[in-house]
Protein backbone atom coordinates (compact mmCIF):
# COMPACT_ATOMS: atom_id res chain seq x y z
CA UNK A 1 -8.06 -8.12 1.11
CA UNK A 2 -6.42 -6.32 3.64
CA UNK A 3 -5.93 -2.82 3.22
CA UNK A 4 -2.34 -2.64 3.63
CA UNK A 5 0.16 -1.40 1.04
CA UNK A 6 2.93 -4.01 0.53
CA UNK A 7 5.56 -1.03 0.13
CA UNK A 8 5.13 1.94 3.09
CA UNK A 9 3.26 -1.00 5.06
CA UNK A 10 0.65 2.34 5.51
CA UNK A 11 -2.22 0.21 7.59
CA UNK A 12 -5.70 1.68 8.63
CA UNK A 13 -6.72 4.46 11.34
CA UNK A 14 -8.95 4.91 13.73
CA UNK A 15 -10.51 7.80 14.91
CA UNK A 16 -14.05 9.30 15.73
CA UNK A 17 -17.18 10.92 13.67
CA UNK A 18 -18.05 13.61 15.62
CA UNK A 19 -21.65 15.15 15.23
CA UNK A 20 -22.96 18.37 15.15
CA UNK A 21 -23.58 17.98 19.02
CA UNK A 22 -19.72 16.64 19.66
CA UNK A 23 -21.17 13.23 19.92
CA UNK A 24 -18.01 10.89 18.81
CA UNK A 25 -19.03 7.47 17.40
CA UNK A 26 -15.78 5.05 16.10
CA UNK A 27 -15.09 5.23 12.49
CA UNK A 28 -12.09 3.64 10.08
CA UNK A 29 -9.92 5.78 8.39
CA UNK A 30 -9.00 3.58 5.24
CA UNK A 31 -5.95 3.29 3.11
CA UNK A 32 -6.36 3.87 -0.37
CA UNK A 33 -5.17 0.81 -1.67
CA UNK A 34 -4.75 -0.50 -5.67
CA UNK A 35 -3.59 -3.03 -7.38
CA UNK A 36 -1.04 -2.27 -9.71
CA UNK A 37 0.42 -4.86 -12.17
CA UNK A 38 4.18 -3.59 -13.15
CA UNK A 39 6.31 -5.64 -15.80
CA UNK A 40 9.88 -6.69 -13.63
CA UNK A 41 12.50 -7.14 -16.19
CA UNK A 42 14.73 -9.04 -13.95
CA UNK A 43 12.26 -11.68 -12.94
CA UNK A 44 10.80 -12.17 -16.63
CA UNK A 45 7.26 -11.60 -15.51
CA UNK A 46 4.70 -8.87 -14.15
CA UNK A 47 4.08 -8.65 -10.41
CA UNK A 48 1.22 -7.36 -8.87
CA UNK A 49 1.50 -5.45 -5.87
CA UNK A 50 -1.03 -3.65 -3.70
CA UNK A 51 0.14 -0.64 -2.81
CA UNK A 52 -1.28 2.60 -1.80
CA UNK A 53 -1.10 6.00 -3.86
CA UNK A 54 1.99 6.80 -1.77
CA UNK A 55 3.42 3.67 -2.77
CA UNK A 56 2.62 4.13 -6.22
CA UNK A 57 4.98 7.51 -6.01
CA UNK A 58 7.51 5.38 -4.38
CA UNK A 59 7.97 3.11 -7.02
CA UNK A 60 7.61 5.79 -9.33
CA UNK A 61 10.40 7.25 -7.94
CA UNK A 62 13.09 4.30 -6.97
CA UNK A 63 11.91 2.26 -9.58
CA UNK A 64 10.05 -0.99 -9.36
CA UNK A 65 13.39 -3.51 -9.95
CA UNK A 66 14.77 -1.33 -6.46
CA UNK A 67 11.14 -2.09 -4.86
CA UNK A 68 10.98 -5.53 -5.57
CA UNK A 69 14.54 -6.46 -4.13
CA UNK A 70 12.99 -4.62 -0.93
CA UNK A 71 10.13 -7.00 -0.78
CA UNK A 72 12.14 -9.66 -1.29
CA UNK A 73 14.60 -8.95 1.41
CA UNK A 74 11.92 -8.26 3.56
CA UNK A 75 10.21 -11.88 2.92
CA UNK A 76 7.51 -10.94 0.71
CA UNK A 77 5.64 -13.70 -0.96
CA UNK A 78 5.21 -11.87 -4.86
């Protein structure tokens, strides 16, 4: 799965672990990513999306019928 969030397209980071002695070694900064099944009432069905807690808010917020005619313009397979 990749950790991207279908909504705020938030992807991974990159950055560096740095040590006691300012050594930096490459690490991943990840996404925190869910799936979250939401009922659509336009479509007749639940969708699953993987979003990220961000994402979560936004759909919390717009609502999930004003989400899902975002992914749709934007292409996305649901």
């Amino acid at each position: 799965m990749s950790r991207t969030c279908m909504v705020t397209g938030t992807t991974p980071q990159f950055g560096h672990h740095v040590s006691h002695s300012h050594r930096r070694t490459n690490r991943r900064f990840d996404v925190n990513v869910q799936k979250k099944r939401y009922w659509v009432p336009s479509l007749g069905r639940r969708v699953t999306l993987t979003l990220s807690a961000r994402g979560i808010t936004v759909v919390d917020a717009r609502g999930i019928e004003a989400v899902v005619a975002d992914l749709q313009r934007r292409g996305v397979r649901i």
